[in-house]
C-alpha atoms as a PDB file:
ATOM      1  CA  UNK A   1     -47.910 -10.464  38.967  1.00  0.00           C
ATOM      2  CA  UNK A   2     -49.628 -11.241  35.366  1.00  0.00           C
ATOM      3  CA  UNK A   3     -52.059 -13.840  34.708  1.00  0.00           C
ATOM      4  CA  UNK A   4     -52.780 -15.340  31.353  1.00  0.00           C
ATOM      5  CA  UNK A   5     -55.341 -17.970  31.447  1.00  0.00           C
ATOM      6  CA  UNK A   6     -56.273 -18.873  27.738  1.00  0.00           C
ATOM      7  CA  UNK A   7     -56.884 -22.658  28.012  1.00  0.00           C
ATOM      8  CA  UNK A   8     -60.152 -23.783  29.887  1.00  0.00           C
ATOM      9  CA  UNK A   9     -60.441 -27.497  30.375  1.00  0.00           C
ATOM     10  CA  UNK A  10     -64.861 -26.813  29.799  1.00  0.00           C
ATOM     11  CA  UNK A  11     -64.591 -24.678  26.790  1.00  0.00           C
ATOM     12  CA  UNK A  12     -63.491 -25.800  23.653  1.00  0.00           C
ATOM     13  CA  UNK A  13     -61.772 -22.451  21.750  1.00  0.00           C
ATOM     14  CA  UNK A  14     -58.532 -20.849  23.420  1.00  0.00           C
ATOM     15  CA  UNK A  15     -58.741 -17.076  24.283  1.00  0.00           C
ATOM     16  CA  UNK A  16     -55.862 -16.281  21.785  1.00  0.00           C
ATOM     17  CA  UNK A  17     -55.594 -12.519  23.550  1.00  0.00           C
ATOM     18  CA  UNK A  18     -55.378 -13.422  27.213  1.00  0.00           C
ATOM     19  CA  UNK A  19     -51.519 -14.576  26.286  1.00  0.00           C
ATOM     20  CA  UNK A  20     -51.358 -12.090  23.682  1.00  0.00           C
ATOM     21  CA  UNK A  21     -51.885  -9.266  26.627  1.00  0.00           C
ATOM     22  CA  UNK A  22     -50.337 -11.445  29.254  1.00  0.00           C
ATOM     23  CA  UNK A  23     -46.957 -11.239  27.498  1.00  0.00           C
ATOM     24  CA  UNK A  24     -47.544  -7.965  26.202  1.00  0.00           C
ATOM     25  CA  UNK A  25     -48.064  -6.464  29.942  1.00  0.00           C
ATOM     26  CA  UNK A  26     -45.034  -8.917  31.066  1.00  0.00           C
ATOM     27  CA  UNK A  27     -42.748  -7.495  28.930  1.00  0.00           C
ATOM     28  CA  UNK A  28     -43.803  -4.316  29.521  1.00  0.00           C
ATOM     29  CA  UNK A  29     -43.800  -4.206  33.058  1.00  0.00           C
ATOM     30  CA  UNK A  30     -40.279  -5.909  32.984  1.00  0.00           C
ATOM     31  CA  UNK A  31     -38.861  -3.190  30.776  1.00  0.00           C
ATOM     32  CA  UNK A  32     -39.847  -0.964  33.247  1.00  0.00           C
ATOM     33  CA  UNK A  33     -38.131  -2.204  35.820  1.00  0.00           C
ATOM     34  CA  UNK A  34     -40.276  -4.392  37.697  1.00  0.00           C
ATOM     35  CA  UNK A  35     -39.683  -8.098  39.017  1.00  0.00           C
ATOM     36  CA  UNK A  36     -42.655  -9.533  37.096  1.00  0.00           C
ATOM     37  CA  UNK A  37     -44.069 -13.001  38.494  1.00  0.00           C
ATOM     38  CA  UNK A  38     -46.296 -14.858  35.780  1.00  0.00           C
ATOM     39  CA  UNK A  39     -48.756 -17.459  35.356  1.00  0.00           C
ATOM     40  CA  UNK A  40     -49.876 -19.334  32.743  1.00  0.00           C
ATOM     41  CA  UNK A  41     -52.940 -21.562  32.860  1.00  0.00           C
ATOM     42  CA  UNK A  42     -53.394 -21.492  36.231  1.00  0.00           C
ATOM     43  CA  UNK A  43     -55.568 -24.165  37.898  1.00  0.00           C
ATOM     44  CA  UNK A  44     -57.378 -22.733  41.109  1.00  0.00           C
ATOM     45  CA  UNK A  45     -54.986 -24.207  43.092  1.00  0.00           C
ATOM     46  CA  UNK A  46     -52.143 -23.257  41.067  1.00  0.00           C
ATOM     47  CA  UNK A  47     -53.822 -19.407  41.252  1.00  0.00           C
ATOM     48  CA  UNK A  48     -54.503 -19.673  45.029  1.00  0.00           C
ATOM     49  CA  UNK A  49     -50.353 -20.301  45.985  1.00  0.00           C
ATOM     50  CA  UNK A  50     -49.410 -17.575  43.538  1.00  0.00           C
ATOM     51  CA  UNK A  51     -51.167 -15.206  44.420  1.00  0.00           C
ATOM     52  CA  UNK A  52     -49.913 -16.592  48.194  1.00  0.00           C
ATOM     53  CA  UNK A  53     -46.440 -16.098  46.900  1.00  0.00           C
ATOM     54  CA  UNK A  54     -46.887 -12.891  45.263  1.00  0.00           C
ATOM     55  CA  UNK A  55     -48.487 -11.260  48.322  1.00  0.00           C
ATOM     56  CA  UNK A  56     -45.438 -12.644  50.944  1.00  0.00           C
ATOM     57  CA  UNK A  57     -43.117 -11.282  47.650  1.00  0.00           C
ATOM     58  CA  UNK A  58     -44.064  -7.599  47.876  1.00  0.00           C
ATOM     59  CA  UNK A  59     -44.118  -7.404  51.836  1.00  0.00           C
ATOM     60  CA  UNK A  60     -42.251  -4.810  51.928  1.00  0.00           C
ATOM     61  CA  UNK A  61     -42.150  -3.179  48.328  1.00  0.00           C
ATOM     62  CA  UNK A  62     -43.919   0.777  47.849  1.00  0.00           C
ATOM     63  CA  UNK A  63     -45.927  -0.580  44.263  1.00  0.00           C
ATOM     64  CA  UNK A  64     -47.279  -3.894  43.097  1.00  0.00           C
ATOM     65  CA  UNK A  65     -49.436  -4.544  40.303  1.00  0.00           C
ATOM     66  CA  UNK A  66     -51.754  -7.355  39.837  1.00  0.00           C
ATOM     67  CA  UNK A  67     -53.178  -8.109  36.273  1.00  0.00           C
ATOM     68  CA  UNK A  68     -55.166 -11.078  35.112  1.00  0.00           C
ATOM     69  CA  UNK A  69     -56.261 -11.860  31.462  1.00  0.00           C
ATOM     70  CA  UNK A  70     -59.211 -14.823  30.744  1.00  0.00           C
ATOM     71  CA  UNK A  71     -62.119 -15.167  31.915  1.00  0.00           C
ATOM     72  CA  UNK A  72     -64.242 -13.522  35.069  1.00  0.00           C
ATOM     73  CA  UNK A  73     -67.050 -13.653  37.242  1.00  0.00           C
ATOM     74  CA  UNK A  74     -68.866 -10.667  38.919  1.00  0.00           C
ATOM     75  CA  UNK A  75     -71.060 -12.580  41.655  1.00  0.00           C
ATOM     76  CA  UNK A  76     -72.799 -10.381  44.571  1.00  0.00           C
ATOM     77  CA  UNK A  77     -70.257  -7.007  43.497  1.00  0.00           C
ATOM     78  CA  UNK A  78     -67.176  -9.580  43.556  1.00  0.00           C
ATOM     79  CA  UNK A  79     -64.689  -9.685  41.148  1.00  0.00           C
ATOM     80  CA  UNK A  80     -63.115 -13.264  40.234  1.00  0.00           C
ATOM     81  CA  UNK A  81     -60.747 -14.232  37.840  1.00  0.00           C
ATOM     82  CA  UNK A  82     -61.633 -17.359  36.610  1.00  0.00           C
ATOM     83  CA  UNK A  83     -59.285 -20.535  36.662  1.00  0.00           C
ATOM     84  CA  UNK A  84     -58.868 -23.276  34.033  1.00  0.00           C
ATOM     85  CA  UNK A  85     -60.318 -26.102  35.939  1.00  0.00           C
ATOM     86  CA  UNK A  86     -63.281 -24.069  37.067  1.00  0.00           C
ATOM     87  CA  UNK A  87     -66.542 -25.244  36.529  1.00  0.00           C
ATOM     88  CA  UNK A  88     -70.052 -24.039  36.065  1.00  0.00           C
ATOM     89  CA  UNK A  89     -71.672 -24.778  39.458  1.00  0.00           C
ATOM     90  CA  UNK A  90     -71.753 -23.117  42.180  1.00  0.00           C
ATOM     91  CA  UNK A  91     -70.258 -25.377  44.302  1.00  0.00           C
ATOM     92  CA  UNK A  92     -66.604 -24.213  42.427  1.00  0.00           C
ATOM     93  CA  UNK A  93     -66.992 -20.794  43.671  1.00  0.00           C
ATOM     94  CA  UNK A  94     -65.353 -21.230  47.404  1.00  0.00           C
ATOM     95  CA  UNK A  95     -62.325 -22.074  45.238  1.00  0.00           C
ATOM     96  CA  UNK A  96     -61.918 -18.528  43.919  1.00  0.00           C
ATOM     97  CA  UNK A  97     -59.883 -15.938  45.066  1.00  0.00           C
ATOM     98  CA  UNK A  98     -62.100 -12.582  45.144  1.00  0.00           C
ATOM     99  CA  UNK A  99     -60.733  -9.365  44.278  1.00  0.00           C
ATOM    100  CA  UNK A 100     -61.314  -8.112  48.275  1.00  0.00           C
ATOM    101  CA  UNK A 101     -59.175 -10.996  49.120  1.00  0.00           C
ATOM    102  CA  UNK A 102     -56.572 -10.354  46.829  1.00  0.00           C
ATOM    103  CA  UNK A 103     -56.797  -6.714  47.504  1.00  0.00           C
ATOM    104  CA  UNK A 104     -56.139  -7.725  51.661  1.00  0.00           C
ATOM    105  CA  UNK A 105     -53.445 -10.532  51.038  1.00  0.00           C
ATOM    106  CA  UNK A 106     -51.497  -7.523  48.603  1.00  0.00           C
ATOM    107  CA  UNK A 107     -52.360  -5.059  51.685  1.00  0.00           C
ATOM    108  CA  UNK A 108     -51.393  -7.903  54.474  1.00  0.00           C
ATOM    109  CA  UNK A 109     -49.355 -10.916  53.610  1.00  0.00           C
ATOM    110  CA  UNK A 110     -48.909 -11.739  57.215  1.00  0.00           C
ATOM    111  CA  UNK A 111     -52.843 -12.123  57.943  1.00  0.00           C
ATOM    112  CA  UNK A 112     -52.872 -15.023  54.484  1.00  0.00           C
ATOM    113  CA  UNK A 113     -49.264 -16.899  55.376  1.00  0.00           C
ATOM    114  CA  UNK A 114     -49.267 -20.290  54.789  1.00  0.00           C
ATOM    115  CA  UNK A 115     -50.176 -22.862  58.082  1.00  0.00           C
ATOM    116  CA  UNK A 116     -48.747 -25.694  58.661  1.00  0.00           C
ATOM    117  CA  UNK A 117     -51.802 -27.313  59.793  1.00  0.00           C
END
C-alpha cells in the first residue's frame, strides 16, 4: 500500500514530493510485480478503512509493504502518518493510526475486522 498525502486542508503550500515519491514507489513496486493499493489525500477516515482493507488484503500473502509520503508525528516513540483533515490539537490524535497498530493489523487482520456494531 502507498500513501501520498500532499494536500492539507490547515496548511496553505502542497508537499509537491509526497506525490512525486508516491507515484514513483507505485510504479515501482507495480513493475515489480506487486498488487499496489494507493491513496491519495487521505482523510483520517479515509486512511483508517485503507489501511483496514489493506491488512484483510494481504491475509494470507508472504510480503507486504506499507509506505506513506506527507507529513508525520513522533508522539511518546509513536510513529503517525499524518492525514489531511488533521488538526493541531491534541484532541485529533485518537484519530491516528500508529505505526504499532499498523504493524499488528499487517501481522493480524482478523484481530482489526470490521464490526457490525
Amino acid at each position: 500500500m502507498v500513501i501520498g498525502n500532499s494536500q492539507y486542508e490547515k496548511l496553505s503550500a502542497a508537499l509537491e514530493l509526497a506525490q512525486l515519491m508516491r507515484r514513483r514507489i507505485a510504479s515501482l513496486l507495480s513493475e515489480l510485480g506487486f498488487k499496489t493499493i494507493v491513496g491519495i489525500d487521505l482523510t483520517a477516515d479515509a486512511m483508517a478503512g485503507m489501511i483496514g482493507e489493506f491488512a484483510e488484503q494481504i491475509e494470507d500473502t508472504e510480503t507486504a509493504l506499507f509506505f506513506f509520503s506527507g507529513h508525520g508525528l513522533q508522539v511518546a516513540s509513536e510513529n503517525y502518518p499524518v492525514p489531511i483533515d488533521a488538526g493541531l490539537d491534541a484532541a485529533f490524535y485518537p484519530a491516528l493510526v500508529g505505526s504499532r497498530e499498523l504493524r499488528d493489523r499487517m501481522s493480524d487482520p482478523r484481530r482489526y475486522q470490521h464490526s457490525s456494531a
